[in-house]
N, C-alpha and C. Protein backbone atom coordinates (compact mmCIF):
# COMPACT_ATOMS: atom_id res chain seq x y z
N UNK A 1 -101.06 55.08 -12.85
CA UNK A 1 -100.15 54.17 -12.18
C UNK A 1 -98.88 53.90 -13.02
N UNK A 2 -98.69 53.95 -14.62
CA UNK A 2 -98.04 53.35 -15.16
C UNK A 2 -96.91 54.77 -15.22
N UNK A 3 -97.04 56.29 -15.02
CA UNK A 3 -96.22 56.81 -15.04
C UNK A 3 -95.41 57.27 -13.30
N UNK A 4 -96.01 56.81 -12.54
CA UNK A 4 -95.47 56.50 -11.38
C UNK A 4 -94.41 55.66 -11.50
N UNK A 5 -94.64 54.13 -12.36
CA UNK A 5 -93.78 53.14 -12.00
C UNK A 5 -92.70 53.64 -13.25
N UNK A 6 -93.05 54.21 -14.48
CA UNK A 6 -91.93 54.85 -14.93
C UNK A 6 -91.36 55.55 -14.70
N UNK A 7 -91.63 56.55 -13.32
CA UNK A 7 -90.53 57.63 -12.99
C UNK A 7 -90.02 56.90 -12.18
N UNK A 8 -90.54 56.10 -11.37
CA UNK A 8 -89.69 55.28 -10.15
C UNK A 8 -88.36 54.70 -11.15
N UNK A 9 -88.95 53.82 -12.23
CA UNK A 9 -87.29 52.95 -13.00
C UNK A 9 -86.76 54.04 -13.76
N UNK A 10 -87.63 55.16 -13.92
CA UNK A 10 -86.21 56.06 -14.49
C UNK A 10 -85.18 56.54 -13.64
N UNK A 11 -85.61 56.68 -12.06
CA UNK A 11 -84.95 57.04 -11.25
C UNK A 11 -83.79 56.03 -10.67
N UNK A 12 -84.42 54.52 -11.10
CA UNK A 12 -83.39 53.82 -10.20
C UNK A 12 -82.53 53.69 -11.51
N UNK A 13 -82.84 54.04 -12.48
CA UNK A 13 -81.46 54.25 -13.98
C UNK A 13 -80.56 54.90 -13.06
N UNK A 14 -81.06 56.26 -13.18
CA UNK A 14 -80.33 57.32 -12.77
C UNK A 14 -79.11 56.74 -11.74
N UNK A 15 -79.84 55.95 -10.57
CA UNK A 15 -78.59 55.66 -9.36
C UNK A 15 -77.82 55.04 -9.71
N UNK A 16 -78.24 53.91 -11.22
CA UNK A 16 -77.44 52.70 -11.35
C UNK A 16 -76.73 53.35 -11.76
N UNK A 17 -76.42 54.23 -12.96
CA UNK A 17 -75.71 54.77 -13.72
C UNK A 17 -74.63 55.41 -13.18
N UNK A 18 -75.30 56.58 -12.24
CA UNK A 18 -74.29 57.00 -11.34
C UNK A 18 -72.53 56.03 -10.27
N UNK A 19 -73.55 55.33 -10.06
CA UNK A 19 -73.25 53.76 -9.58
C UNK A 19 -72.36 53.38 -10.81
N UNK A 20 -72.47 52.86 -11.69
CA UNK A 20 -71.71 52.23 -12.41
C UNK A 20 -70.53 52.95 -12.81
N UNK A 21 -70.34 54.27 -12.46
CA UNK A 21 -69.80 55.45 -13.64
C UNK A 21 -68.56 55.55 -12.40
N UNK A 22 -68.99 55.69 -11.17
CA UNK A 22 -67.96 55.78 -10.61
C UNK A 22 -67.38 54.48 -10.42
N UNK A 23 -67.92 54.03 -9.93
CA UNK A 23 -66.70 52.08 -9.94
C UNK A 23 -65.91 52.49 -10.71
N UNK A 24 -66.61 52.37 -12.38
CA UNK A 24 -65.66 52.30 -12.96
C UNK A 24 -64.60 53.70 -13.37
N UNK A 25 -64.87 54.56 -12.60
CA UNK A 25 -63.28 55.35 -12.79
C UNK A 25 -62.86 55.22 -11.28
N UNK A 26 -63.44 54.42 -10.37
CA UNK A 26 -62.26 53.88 -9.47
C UNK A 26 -61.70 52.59 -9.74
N UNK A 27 -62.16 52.06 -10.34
CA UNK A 27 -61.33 50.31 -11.33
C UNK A 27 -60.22 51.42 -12.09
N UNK A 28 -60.25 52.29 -13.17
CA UNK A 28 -59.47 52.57 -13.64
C UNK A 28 -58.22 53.27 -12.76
N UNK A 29 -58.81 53.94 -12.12
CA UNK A 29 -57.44 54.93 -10.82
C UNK A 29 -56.96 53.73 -10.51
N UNK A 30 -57.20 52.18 -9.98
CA UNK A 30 -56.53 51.24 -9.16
C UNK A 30 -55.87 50.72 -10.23
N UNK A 31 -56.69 50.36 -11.34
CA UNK A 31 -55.78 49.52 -12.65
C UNK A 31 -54.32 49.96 -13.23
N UNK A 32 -54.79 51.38 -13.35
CA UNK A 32 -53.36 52.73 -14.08
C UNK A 32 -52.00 52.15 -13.13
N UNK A 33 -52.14 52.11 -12.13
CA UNK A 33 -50.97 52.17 -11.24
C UNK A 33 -50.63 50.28 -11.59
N UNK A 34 -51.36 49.52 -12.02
CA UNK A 34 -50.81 48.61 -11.46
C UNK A 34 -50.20 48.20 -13.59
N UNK A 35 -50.87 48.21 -14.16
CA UNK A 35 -50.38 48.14 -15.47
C UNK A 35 -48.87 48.24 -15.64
N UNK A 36 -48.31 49.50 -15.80
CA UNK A 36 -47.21 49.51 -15.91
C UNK A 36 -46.39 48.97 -14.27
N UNK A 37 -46.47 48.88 -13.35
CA UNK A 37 -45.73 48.79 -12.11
C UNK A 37 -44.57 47.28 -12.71
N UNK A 38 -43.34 47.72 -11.95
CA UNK A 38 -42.16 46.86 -11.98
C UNK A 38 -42.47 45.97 -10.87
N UNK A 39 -42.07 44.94 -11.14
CA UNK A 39 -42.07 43.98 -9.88
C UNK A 39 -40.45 43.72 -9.63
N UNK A 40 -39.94 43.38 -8.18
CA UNK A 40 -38.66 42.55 -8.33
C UNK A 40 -38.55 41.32 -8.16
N UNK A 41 -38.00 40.39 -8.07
CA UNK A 41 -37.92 38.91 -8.10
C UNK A 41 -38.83 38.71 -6.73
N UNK A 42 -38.76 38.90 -5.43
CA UNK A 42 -39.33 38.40 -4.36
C UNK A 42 -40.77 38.81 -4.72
N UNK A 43 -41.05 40.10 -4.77
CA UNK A 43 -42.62 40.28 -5.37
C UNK A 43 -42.84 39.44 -6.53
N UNK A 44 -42.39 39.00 -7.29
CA UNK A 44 -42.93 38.79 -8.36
C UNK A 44 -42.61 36.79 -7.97
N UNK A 45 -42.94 36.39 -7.17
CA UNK A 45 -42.04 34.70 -6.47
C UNK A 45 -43.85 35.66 -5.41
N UNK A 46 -43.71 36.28 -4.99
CA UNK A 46 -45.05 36.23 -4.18
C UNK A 46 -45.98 36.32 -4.69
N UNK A 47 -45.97 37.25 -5.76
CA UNK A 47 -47.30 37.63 -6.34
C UNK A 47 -47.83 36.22 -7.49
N UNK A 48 -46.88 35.50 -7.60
CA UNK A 48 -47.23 34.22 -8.74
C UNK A 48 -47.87 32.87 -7.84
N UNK A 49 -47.04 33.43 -6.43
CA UNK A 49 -47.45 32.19 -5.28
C UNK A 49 -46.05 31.44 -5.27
N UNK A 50 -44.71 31.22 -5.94
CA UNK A 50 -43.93 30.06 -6.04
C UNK A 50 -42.59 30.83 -5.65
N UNK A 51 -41.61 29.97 -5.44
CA UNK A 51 -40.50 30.41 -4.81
C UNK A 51 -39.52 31.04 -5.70
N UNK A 52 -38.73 32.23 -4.74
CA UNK A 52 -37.82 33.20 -5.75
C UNK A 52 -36.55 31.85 -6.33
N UNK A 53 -36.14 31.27 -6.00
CA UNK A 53 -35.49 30.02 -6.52
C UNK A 53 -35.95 29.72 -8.11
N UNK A 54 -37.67 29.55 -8.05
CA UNK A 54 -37.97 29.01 -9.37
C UNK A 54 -38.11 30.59 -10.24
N UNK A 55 -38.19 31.16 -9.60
CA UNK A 55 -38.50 32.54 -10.73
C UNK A 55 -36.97 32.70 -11.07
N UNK A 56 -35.74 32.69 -10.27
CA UNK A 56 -34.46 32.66 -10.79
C UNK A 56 -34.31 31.46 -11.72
N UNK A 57 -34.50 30.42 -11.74
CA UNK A 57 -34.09 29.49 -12.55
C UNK A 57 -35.14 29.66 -14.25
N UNK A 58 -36.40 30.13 -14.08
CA UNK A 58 -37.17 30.48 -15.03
C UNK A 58 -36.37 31.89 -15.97
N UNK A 59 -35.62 32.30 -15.34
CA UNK A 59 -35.66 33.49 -15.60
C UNK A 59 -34.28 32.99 -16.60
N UNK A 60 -33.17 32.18 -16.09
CA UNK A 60 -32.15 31.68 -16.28
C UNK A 60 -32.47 30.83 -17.71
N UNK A 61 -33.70 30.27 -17.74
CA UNK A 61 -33.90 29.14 -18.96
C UNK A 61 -34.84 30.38 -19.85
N UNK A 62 -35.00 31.21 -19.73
CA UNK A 62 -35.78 32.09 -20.72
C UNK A 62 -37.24 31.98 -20.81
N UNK A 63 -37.99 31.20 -19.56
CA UNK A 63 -39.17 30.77 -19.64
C UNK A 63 -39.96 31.80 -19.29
N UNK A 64 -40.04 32.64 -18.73
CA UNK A 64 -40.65 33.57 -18.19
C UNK A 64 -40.28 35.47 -18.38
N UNK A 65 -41.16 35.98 -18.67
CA UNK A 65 -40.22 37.46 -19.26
C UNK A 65 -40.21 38.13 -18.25
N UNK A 66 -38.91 38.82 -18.58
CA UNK A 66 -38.20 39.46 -17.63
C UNK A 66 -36.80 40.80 -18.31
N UNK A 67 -36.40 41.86 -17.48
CA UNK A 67 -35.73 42.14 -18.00
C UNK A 67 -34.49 42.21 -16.87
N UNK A 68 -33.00 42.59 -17.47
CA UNK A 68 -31.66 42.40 -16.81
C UNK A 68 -31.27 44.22 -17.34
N UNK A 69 -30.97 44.19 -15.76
CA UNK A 69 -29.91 45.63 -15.94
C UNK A 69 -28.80 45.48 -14.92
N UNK A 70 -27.65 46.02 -15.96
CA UNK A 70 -26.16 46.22 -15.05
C UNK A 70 -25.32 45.40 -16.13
N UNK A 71 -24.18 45.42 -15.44
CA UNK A 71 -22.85 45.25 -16.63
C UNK A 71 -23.10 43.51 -17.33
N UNK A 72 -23.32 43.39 -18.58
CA UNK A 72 -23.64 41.83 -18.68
C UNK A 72 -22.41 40.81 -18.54
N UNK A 73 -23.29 39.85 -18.14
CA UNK A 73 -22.22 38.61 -17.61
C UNK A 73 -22.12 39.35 -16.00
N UNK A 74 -22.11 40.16 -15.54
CA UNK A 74 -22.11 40.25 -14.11
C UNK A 74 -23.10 39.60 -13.28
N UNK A 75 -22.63 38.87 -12.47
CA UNK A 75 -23.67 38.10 -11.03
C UNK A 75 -24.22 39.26 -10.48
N UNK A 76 -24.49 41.06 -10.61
CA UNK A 76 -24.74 41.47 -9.60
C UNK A 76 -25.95 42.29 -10.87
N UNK A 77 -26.47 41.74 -11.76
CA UNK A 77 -27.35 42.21 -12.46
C UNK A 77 -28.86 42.04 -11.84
N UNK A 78 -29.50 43.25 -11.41
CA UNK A 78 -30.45 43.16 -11.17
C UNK A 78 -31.75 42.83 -12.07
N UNK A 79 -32.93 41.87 -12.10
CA UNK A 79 -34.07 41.25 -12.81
C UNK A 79 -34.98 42.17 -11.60
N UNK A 80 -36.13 42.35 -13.48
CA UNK A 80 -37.48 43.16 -12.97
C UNK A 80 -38.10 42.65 -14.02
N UNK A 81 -39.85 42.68 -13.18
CA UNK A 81 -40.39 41.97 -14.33
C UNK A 81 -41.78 43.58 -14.64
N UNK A 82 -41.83 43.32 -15.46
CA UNK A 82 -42.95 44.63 -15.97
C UNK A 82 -44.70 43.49 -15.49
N UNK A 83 -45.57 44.44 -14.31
CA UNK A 83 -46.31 43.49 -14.06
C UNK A 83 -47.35 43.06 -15.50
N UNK A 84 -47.20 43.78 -16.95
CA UNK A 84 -48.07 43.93 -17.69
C UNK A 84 -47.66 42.34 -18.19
N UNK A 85 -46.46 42.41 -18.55
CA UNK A 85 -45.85 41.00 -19.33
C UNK A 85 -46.09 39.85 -18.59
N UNK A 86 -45.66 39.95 -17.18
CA UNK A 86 -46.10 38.84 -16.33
C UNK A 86 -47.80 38.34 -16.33
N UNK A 87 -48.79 39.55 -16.38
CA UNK A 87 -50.03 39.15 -16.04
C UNK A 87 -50.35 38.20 -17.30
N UNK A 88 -49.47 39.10 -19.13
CA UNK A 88 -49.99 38.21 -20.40
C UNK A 88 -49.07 36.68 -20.24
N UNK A 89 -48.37 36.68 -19.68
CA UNK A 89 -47.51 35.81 -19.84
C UNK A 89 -48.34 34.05 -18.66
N UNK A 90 -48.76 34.54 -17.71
CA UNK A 90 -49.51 33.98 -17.01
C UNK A 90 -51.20 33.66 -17.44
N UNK A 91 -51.60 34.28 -18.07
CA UNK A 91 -52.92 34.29 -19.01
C UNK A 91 -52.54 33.40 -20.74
N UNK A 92 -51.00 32.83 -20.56
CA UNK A 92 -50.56 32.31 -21.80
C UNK A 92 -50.55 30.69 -20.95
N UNK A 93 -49.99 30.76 -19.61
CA UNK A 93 -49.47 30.21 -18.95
C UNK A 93 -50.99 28.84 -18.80
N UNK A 94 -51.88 29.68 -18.26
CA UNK A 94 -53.08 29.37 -18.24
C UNK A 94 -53.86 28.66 -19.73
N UNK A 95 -53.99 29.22 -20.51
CA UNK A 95 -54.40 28.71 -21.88
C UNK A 95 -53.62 27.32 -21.96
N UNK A 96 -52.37 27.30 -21.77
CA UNK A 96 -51.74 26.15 -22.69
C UNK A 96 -51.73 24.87 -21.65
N UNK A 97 -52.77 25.46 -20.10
CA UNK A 97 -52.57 24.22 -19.23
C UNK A 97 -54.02 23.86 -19.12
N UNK A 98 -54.67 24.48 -19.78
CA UNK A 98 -56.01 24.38 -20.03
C UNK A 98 -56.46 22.89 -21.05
N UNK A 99 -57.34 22.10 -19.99
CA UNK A 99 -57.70 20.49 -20.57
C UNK A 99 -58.59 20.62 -21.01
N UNK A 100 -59.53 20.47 -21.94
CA UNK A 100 -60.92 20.04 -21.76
C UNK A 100 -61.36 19.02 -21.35
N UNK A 101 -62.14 19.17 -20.40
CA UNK A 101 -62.81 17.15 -19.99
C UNK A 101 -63.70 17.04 -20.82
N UNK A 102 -63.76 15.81 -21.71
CA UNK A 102 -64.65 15.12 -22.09
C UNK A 102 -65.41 14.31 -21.89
């Protein structure tokens, strides 16, 4: 009986494994693309949840990272945010609003 029930859990190894092996190189195929991806101000005002207004004014006081391309001092400089900096920057965002209840 006891090598019955060991081929049975060696077998359900086997599926888990299989199982686990692919997730995770489909987590990685979905992750790759999103790591480096640029956001522009309206995605990046959606993807935070808050209005492109405050991501312009954040962006204006240096609170939030971001980068500027086009002639400087020009009004027609386009802002992009790298989604990598935004996700650490929001995981910073998080820590420092973090209470403990006592």
């Amino acid at each position: 009986m006891n090598k019955v029930i060991t081929a049975f859990e060696d077998v359900i190894r086997a599926i888990v494994s299989e199982q686990v092996i692919d997730s995770e190189n489909r987590l990685r195929a979905e992750l790759s693309g999103l790591i480096d991806r640029t956001l522009d101000v309206a995605e990046t005002a959606a993807h935070i949840g808050v209005s492109e207004k405050l991501i312009y004014r954040m962006c204006q006081e240096g609170r939030i990272p971001h980068e500027r391309y086009g002639a400087l001092g020009s009004r027609r400089q386009v802002i992009k945010f790298r989604l990598s900096d935004l996700e650490a920057w929001r995981a910073a965002q998080r820590a420092a609003n973090y209470r403990m209840e006592k």
